[in-house]
Every structure is written in structure tokens, then in C-alpha cells.
PDB file of N, CA and C in Angstrom:
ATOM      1  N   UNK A   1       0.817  -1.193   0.000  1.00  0.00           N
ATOM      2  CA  UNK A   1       0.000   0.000   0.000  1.00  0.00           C
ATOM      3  C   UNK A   1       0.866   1.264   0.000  1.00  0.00           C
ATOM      4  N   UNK A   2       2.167   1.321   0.930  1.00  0.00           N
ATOM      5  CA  UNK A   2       2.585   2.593   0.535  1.00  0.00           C
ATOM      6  C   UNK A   2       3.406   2.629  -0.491  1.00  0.00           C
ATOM      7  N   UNK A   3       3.736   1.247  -1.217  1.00  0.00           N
ATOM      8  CA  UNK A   3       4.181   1.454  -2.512  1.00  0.00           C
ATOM      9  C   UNK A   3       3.484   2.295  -3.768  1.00  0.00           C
ATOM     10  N   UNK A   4       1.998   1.718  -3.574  1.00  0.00           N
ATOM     11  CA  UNK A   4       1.095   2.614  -4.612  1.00  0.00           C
ATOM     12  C   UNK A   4       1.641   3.863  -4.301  1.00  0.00           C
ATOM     13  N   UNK A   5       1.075   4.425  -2.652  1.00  0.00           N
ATOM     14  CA  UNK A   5       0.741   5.676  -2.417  1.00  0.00           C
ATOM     15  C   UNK A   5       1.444   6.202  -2.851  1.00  0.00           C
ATOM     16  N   UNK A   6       3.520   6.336  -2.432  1.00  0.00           N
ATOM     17  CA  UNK A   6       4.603   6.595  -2.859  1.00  0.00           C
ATOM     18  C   UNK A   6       4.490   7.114  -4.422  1.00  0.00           C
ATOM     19  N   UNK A   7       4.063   6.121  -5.268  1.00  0.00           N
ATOM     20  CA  UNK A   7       3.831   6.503  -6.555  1.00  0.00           C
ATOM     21  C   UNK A   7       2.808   7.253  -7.291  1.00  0.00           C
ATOM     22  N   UNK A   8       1.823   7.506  -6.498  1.00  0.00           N
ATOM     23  CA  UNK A   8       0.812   7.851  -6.795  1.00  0.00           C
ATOM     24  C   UNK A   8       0.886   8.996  -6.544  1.00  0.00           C
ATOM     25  N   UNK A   9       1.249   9.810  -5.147  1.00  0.00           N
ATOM     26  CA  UNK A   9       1.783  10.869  -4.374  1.00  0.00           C
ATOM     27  C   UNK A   9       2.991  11.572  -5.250  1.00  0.00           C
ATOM     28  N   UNK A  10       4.131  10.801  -5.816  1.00  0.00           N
ATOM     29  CA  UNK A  10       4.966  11.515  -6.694  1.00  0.00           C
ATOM     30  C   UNK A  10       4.856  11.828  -7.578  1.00  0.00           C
ATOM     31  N   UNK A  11       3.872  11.506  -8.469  1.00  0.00           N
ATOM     32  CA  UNK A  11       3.408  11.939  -9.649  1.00  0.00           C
ATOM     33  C   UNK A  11       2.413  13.281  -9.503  1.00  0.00           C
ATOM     34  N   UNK A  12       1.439  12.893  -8.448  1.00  0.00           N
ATOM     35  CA  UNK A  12       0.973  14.553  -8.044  1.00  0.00           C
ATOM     36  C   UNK A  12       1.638  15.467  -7.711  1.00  0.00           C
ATOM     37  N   UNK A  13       2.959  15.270  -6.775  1.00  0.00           N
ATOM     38  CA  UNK A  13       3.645  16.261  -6.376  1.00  0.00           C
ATOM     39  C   UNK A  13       4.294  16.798  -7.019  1.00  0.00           C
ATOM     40  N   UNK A  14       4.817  15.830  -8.534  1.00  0.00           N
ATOM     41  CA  UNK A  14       5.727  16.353  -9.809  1.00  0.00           C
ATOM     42  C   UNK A  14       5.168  17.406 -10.312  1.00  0.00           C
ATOM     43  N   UNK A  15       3.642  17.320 -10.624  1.00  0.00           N
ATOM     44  CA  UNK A  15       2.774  17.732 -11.537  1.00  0.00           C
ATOM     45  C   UNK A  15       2.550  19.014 -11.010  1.00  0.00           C
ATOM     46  N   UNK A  16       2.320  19.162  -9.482  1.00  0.00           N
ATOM     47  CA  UNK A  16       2.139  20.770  -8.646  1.00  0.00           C
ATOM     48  C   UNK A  16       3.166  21.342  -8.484  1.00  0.00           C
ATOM     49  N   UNK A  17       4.398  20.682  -7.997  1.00  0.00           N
ATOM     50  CA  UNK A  17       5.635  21.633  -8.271  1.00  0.00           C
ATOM     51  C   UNK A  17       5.743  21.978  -9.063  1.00  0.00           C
ATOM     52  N   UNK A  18       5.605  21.536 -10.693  1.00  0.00           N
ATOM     53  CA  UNK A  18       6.307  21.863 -11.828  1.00  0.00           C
ATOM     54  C   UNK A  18       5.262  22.882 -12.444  1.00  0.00           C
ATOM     55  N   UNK A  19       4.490  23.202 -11.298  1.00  0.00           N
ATOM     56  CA  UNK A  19       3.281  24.295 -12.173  1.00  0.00           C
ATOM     57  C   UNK A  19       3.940  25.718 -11.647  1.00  0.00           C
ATOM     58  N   UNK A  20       5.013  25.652 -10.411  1.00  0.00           N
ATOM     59  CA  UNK A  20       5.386  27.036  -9.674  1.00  0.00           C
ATOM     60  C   UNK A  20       7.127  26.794  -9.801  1.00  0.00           C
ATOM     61  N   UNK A  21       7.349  25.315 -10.243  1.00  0.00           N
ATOM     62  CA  UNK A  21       9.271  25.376  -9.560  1.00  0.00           C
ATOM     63  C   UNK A  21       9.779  25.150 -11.020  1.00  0.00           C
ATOM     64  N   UNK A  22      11.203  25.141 -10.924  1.00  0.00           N
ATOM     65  CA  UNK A  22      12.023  24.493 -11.934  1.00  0.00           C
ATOM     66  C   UNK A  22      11.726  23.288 -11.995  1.00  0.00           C
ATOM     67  N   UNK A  23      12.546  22.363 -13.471  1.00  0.00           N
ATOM     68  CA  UNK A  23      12.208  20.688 -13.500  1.00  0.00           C
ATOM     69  C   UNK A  23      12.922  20.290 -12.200  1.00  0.00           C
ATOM     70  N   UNK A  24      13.901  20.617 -11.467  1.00  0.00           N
ATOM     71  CA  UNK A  24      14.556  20.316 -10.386  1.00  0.00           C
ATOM     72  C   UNK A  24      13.722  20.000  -9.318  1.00  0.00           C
ATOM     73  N   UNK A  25      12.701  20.716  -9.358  1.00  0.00           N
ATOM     74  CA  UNK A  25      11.866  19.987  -8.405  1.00  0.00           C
ATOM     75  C   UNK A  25      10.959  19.312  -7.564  1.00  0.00           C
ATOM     76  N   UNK A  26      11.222  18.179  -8.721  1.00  0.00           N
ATOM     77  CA  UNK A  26      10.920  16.298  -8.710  1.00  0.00           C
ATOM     78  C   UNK A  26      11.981  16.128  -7.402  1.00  0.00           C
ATOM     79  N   UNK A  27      13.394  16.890  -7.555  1.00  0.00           N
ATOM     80  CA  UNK A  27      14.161  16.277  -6.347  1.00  0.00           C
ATOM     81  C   UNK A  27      13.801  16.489  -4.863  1.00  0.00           C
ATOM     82  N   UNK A  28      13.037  17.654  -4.802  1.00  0.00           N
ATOM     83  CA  UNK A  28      12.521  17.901  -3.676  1.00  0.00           C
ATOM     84  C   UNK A  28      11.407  16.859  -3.402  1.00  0.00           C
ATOM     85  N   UNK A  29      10.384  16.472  -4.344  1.00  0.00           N
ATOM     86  CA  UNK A  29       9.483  15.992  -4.382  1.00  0.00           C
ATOM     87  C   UNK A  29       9.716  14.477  -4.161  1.00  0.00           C
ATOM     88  N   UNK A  30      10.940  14.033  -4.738  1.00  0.00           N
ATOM     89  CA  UNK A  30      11.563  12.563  -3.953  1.00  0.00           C
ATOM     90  C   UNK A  30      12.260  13.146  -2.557  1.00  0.00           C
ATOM     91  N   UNK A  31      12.461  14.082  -2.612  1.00  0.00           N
ATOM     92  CA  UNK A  31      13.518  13.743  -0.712  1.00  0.00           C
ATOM     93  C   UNK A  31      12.456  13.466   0.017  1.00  0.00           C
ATOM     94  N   UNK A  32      11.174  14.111   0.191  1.00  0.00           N
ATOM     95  CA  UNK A  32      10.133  14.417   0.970  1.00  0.00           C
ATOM     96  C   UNK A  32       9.005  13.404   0.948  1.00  0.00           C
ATOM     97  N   UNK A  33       8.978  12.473  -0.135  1.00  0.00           N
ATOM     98  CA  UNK A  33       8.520  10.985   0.015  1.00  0.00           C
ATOM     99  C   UNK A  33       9.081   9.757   0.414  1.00  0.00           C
ATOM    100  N   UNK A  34      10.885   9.962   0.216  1.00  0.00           N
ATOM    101  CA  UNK A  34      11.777   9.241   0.709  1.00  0.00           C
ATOM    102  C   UNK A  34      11.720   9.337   2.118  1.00  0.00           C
ATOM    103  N   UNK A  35      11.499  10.763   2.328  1.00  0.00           N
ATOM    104  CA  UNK A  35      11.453  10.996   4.282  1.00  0.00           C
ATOM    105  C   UNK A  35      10.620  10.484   5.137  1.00  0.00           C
ATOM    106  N   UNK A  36       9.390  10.742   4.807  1.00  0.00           N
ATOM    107  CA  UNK A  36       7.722  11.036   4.855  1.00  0.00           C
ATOM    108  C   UNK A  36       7.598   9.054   4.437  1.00  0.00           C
ATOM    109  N   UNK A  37       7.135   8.786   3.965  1.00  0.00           N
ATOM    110  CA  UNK A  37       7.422   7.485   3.761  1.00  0.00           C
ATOM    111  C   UNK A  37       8.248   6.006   4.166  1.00  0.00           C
ATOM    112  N   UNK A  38       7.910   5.660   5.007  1.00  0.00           N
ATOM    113  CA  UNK A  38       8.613   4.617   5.660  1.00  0.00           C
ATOM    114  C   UNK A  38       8.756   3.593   4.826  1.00  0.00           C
ATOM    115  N   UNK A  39       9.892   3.140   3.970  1.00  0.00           N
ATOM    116  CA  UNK A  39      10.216   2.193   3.073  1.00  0.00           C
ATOM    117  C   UNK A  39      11.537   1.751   3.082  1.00  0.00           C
ATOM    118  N   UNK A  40      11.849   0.364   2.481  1.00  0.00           N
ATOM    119  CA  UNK A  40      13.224   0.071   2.246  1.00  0.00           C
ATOM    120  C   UNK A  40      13.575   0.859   1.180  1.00  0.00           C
ATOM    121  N   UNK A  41      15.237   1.631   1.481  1.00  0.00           N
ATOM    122  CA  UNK A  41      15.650   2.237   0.463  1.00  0.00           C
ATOM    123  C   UNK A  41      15.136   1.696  -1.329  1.00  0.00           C
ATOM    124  N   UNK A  42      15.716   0.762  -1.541  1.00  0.00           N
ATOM    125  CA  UNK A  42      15.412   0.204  -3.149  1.00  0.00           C
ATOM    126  C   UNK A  42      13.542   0.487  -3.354  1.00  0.00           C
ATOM    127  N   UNK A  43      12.785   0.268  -2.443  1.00  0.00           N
ATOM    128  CA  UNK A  43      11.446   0.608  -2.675  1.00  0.00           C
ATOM    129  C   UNK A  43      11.102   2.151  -3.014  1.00  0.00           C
ATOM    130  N   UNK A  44      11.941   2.604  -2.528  1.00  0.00           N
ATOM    131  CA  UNK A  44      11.738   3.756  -2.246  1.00  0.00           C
ATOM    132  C   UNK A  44      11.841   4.726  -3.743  1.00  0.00           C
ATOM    133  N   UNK A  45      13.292   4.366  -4.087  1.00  0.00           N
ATOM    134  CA  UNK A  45      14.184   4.754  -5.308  1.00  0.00           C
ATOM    135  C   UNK A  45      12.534   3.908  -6.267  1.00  0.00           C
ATOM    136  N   UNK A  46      12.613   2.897  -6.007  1.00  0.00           N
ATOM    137  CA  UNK A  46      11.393   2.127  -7.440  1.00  0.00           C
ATOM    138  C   UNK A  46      10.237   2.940  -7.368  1.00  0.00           C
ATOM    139  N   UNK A  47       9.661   3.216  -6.071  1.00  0.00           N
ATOM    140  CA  UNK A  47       8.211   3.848  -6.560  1.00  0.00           C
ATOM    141  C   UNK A  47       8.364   5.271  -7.135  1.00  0.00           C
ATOM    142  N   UNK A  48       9.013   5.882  -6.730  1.00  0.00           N
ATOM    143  CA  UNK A  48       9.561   7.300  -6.959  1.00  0.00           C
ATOM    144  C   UNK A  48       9.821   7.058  -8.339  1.00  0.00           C
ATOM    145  N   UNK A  49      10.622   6.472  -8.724  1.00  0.00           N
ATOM    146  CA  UNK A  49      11.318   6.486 -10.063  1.00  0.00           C
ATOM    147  C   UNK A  49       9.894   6.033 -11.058  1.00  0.00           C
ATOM    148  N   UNK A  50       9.082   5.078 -10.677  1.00  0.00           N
ATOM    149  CA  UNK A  50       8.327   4.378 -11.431  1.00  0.00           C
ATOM    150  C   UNK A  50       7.312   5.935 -11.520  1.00  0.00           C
ATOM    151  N   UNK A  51       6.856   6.569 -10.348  1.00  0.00           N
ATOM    152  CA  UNK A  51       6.119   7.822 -10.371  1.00  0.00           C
ATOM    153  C   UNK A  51       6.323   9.113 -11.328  1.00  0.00           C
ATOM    154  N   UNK A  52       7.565   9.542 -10.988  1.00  0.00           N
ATOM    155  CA  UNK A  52       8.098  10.308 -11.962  1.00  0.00           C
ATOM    156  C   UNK A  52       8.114  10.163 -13.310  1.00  0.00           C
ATOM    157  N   UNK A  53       8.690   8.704 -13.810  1.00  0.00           N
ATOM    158  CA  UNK A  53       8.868   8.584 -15.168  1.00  0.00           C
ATOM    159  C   UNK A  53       7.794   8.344 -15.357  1.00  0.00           C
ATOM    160  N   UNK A  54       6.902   7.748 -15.348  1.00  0.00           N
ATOM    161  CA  UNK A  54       5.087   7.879 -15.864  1.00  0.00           C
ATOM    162  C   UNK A  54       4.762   9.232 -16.040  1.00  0.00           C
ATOM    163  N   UNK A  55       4.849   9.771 -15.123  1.00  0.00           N
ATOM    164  CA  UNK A  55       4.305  11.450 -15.507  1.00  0.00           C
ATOM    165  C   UNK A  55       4.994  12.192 -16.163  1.00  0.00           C
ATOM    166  N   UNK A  56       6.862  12.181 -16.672  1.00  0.00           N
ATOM    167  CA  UNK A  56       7.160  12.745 -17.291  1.00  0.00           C
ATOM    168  C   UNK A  56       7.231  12.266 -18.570  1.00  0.00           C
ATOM    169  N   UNK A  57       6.911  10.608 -18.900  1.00  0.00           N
ATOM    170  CA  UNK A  57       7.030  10.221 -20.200  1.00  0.00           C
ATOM    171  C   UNK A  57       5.643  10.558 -20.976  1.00  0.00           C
ATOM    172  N   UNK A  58       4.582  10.926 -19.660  1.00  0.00           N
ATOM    173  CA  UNK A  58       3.468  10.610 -20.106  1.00  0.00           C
ATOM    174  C   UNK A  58       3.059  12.398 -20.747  1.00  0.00           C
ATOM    175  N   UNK A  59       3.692  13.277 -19.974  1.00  0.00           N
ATOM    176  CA  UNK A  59       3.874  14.487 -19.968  1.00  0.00           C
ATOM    177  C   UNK A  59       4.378  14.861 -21.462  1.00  0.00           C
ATOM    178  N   UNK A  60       5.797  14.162 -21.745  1.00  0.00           N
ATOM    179  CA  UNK A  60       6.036  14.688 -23.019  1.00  0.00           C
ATOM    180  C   UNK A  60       5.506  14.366 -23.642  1.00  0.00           C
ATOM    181  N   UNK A  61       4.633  13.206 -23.994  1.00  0.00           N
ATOM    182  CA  UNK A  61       3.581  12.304 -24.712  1.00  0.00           C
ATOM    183  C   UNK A  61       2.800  13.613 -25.271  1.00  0.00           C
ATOM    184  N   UNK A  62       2.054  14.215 -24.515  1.00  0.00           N
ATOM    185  CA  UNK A  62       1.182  14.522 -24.398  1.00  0.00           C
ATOM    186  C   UNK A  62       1.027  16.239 -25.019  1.00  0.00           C
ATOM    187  N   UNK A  63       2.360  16.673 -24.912  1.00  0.00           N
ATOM    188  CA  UNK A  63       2.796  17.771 -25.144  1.00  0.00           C
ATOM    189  C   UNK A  63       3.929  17.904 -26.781  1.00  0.00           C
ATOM    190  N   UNK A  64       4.239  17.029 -27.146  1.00  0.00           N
ATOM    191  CA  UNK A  64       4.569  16.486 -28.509  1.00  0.00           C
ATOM    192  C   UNK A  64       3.440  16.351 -29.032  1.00  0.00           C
ATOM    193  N   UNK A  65       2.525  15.726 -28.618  1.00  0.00           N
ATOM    194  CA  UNK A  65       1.586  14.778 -29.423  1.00  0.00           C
ATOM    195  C   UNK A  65       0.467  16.159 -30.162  1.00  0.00           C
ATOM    196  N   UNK A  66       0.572  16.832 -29.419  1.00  0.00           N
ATOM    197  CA  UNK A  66      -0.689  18.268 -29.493  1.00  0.00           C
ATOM    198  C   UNK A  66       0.252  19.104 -30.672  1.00  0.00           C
ATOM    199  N   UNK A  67       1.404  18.767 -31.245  1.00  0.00           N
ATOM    200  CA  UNK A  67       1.902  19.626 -32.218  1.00  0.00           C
ATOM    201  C   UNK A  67       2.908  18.284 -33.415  1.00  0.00           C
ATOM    202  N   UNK A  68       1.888  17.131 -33.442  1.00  0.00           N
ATOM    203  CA  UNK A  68       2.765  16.523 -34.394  1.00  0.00           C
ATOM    204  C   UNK A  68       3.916  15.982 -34.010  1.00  0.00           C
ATOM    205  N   UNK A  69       4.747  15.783 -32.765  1.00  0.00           N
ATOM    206  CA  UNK A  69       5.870  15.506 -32.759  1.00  0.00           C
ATOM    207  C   UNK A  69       6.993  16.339 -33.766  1.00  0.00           C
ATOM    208  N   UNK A  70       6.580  17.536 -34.140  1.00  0.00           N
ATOM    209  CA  UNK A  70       7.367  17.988 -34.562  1.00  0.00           C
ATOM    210  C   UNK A  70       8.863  18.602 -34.413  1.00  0.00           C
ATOM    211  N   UNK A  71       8.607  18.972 -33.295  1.00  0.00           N
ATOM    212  CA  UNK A  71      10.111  19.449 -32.950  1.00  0.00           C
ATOM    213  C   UNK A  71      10.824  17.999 -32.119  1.00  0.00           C
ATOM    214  N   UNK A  72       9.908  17.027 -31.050  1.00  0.00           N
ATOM    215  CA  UNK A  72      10.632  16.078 -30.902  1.00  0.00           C
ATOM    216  C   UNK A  72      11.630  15.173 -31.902  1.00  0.00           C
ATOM    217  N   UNK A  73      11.147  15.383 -33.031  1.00  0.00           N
ATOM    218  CA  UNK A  73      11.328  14.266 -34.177  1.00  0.00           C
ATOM    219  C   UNK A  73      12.790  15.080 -34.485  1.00  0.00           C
ATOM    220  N   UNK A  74      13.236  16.652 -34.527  1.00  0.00           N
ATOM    221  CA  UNK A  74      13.913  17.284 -34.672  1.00  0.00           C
ATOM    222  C   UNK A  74      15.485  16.977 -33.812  1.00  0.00           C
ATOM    223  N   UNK A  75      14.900  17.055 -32.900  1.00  0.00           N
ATOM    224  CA  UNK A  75      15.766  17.191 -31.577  1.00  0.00           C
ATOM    225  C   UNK A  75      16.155  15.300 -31.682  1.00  0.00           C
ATOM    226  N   UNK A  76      15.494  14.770 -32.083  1.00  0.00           N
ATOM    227  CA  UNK A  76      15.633  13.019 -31.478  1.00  0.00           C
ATOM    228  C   UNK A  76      17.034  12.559 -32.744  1.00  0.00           C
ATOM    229  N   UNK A  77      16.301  13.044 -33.693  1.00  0.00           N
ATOM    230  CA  UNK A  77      17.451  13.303 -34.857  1.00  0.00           C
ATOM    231  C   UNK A  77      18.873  13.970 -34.183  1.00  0.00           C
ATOM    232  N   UNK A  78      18.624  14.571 -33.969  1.00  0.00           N
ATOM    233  CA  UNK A  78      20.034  15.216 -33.154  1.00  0.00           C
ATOM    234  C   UNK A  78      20.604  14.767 -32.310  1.00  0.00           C
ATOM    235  N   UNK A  79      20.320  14.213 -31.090  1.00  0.00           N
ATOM    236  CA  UNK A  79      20.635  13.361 -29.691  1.00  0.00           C
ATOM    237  C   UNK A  79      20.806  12.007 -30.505  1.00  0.00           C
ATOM    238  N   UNK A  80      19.609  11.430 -30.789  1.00  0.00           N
ATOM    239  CA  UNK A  80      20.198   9.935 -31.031  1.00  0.00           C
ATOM    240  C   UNK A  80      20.043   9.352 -32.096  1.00  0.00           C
ATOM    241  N   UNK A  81      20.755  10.324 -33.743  1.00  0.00           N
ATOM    242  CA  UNK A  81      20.088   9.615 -34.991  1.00  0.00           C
ATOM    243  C   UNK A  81      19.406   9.241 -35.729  1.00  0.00           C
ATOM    244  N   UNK A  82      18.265   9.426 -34.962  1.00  0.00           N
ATOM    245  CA  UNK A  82      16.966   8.760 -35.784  1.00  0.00           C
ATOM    246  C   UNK A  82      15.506   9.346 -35.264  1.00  0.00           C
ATOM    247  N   UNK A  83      14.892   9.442 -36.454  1.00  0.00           N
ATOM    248  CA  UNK A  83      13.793  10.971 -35.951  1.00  0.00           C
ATOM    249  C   UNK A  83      12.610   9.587 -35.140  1.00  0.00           C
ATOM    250  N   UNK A  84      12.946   9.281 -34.422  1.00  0.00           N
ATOM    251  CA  UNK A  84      11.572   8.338 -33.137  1.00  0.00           C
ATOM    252  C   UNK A  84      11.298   9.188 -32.688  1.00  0.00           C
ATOM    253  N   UNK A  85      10.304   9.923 -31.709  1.00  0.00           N
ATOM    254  CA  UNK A  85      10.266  11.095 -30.660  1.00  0.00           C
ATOM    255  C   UNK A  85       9.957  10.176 -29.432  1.00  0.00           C
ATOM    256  N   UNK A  86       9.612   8.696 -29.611  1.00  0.00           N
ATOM    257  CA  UNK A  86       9.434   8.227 -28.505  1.00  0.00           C
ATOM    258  C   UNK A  86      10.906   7.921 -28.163  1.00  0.00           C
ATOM    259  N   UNK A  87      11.851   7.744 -28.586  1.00  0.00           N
ATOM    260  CA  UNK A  87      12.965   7.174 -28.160  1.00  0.00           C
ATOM    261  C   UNK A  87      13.333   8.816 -27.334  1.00  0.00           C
ATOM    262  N   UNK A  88      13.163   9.983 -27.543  1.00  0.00           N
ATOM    263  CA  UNK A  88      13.136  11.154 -26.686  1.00  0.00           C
ATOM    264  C   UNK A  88      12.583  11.099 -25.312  1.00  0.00           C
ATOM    265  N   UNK A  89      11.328  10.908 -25.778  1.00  0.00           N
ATOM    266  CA  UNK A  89      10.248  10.794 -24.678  1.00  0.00           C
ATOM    267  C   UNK A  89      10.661   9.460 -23.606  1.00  0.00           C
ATOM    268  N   UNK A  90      11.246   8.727 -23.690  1.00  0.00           N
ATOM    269  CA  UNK A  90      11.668   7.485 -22.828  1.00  0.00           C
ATOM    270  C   UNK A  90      13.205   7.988 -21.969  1.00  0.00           C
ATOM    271  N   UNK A  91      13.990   8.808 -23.174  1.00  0.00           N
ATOM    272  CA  UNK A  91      15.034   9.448 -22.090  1.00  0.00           C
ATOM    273  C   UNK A  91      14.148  10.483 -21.324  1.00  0.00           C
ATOM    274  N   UNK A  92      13.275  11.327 -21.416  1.00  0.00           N
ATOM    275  CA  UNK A  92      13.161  12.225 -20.636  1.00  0.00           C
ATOM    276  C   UNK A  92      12.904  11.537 -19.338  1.00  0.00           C
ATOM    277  N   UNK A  93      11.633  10.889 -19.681  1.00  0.00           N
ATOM    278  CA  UNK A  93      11.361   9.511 -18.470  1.00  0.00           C
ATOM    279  C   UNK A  93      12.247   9.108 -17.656  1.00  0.00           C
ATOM    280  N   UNK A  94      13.036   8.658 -18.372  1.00  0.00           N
ATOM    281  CA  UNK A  94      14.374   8.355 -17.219  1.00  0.00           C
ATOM    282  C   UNK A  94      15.552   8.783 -16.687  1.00  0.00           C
ATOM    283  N   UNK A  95      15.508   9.893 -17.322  1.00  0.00           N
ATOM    284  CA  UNK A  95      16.286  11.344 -16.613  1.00  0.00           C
ATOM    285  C   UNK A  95      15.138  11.537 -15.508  1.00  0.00           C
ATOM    286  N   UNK A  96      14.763  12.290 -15.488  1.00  0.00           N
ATOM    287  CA  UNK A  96      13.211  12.404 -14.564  1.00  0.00           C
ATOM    288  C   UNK A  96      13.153  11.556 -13.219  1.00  0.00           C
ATOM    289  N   UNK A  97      12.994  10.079 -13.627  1.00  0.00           N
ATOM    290  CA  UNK A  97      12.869   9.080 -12.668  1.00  0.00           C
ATOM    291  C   UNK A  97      13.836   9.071 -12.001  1.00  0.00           C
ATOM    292  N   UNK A  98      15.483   8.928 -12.658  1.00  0.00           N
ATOM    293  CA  UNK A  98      16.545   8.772 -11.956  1.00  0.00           C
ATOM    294  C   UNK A  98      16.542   9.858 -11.224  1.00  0.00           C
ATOM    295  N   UNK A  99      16.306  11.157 -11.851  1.00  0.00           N
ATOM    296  CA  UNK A  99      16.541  12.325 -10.468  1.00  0.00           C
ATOM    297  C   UNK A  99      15.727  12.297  -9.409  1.00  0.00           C
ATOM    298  N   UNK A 100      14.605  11.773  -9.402  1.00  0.00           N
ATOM    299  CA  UNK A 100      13.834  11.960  -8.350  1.00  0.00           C
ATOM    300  C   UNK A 100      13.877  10.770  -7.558  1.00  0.00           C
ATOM    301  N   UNK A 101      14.586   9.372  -8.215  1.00  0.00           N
ATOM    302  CA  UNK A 101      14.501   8.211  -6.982  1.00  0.00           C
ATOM    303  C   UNK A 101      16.134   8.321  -6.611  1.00  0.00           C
ATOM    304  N   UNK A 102      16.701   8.790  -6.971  1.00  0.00           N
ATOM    305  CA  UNK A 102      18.320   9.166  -6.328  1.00  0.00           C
ATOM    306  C   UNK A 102      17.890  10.544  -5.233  1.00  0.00           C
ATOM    307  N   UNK A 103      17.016  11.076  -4.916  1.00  0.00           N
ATOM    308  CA  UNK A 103      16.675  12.156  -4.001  1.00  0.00           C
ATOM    309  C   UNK A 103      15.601  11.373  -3.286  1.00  0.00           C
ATOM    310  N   UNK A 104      14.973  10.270  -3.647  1.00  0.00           N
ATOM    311  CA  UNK A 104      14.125   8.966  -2.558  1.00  0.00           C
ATOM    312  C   UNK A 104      15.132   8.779  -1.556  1.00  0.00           C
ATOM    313  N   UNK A 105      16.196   7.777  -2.287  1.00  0.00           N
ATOM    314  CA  UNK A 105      16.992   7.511  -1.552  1.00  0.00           C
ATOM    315  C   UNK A 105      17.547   8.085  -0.898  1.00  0.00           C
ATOM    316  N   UNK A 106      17.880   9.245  -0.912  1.00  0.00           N
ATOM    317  CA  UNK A 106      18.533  10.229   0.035  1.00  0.00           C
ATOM    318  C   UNK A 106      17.569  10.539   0.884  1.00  0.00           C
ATOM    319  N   UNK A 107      16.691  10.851   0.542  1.00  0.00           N
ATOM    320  CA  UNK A 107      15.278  11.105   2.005  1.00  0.00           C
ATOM    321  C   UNK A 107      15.462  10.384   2.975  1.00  0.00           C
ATOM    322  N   UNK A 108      15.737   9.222   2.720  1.00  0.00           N
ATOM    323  CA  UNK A 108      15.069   7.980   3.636  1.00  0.00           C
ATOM    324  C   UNK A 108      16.567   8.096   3.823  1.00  0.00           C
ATOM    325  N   UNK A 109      17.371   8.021   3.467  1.00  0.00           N
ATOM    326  CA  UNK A 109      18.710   7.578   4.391  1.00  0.00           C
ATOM    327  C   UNK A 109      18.787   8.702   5.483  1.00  0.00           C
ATOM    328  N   UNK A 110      18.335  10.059   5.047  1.00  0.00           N
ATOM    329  CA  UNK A 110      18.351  11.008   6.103  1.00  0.00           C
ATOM    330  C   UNK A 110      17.253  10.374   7.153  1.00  0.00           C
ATOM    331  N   UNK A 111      16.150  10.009   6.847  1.00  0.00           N
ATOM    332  CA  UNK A 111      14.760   9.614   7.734  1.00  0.00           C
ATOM    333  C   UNK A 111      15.603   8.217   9.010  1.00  0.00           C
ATOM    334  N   UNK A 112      16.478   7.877   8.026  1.00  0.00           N
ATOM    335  CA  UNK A 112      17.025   6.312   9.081  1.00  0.00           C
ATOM    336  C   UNK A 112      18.675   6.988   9.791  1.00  0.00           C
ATOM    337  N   UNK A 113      18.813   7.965   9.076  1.00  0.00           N
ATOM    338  CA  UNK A 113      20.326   8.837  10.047  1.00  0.00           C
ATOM    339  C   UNK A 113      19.481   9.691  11.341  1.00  0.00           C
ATOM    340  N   UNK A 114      18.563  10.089  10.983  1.00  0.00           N
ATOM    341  CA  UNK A 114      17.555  11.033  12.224  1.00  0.00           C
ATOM    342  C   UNK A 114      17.223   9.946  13.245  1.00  0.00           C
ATOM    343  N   UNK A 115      16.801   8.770  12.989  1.00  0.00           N
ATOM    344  CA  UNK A 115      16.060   7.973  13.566  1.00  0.00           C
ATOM    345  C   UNK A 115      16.807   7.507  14.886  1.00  0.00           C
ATOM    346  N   UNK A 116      18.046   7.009  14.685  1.00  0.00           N
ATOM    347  CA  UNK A 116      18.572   6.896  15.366  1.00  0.00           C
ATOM    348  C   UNK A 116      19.670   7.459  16.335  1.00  0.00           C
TER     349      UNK A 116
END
């Protein structure tokens, strides 16, 4: 159950920060579920990561998709050769995820350094 929540919770919190903060802060948004959240580290990093990258793959999805993939197809050509925009949209995802479950993990290691 707090695996859902974890994930469910980071994807809202991505979505409200990123309406007032920089993309940076997803990292806030993992320290503070990593903290707040009582989990084994690796759970922690997975739901976070699994949270984030859903909403940001689903995000660029969604925001490409309303103009053709046009400029993704541009840019994907450029980064990695070949005009896919999903092969874009899957790094953003996991740029995204990794930043915010590498700031899980740090929550919770602070939550288990406090603890004791």
C-alpha cells in the first residue's frame, strides 16, 4: 500500500511543483517521500522512479503529441540519430525518474540517520 501511495503521491507532487518550480523539483518531491514514507531504500528509489517517469514520459507524450511531434522528431534526430520522438520521450522519463529516486533515496537515508 505505501508502494502505490509513494507513486501515486509523486506523480501529483511532480505535476504541482512543476506548475510554480524548476524541472529540479521532482528532487525535492523525492527527498520528501523518501522521508515522509517509511520504506526500504530500493522501494523507495522504485516507486519514486516508477512515479516520476510515468508522468514525465506521459507528460512529453502529451505535449509532442498536441503539435505533431514535430520538434521532438527534430531534436531526437540530433541526440540519437533517428527521428523516433518516442525514443526522446523514454530518455526524458528516465532522466526524470533517476533524479527523483536518487533524491528517494537520500530522504530515507536522512529519515534512518535522524532515527537513530
Amino acid at each position: 500500500m505505501k508502494f502505490l501511495a509513494s507513486i501515486i503521491l509523486s506523480a501529483l507532487l511532480s505535476y504541482a511543483t512543476g506548475l510554480f518550480l524548476p524541472w529540479w523539483s521532482i528532487m525535492i518531491v523525492g527527498l520528501i517521500i523518501g522521508y515522509s514514507i517509511p520504506q526500504k531504500r530500493i522501494l523507495s528509489f522504485v516507486s519514486v522512479f516508477i512515479g516520476v517517469a510515468l508522468f514525465w514520459g506521459l507528460f512529453a507524450y502529451f505535449i509532442s503529441n498536441a503539435n505533431d511531434h514535430i520538434l521532438a522528431k527534430r531534436v531526437a534526430v540530433f541526440i540519437v540519430k533517428k527521428e523516433d520522438p518516442i525514443i526522446l520521450m523514454l530518455i526524458t522519463a528516465v532522466v526524470g525518474g533517476l533524479s527523483a529516486g536518487i533524491s528517494a533515496v537520500t530522504g530515507r537515508s536522512f529519515a534512518l540517520l535522524l532515527k537513530k
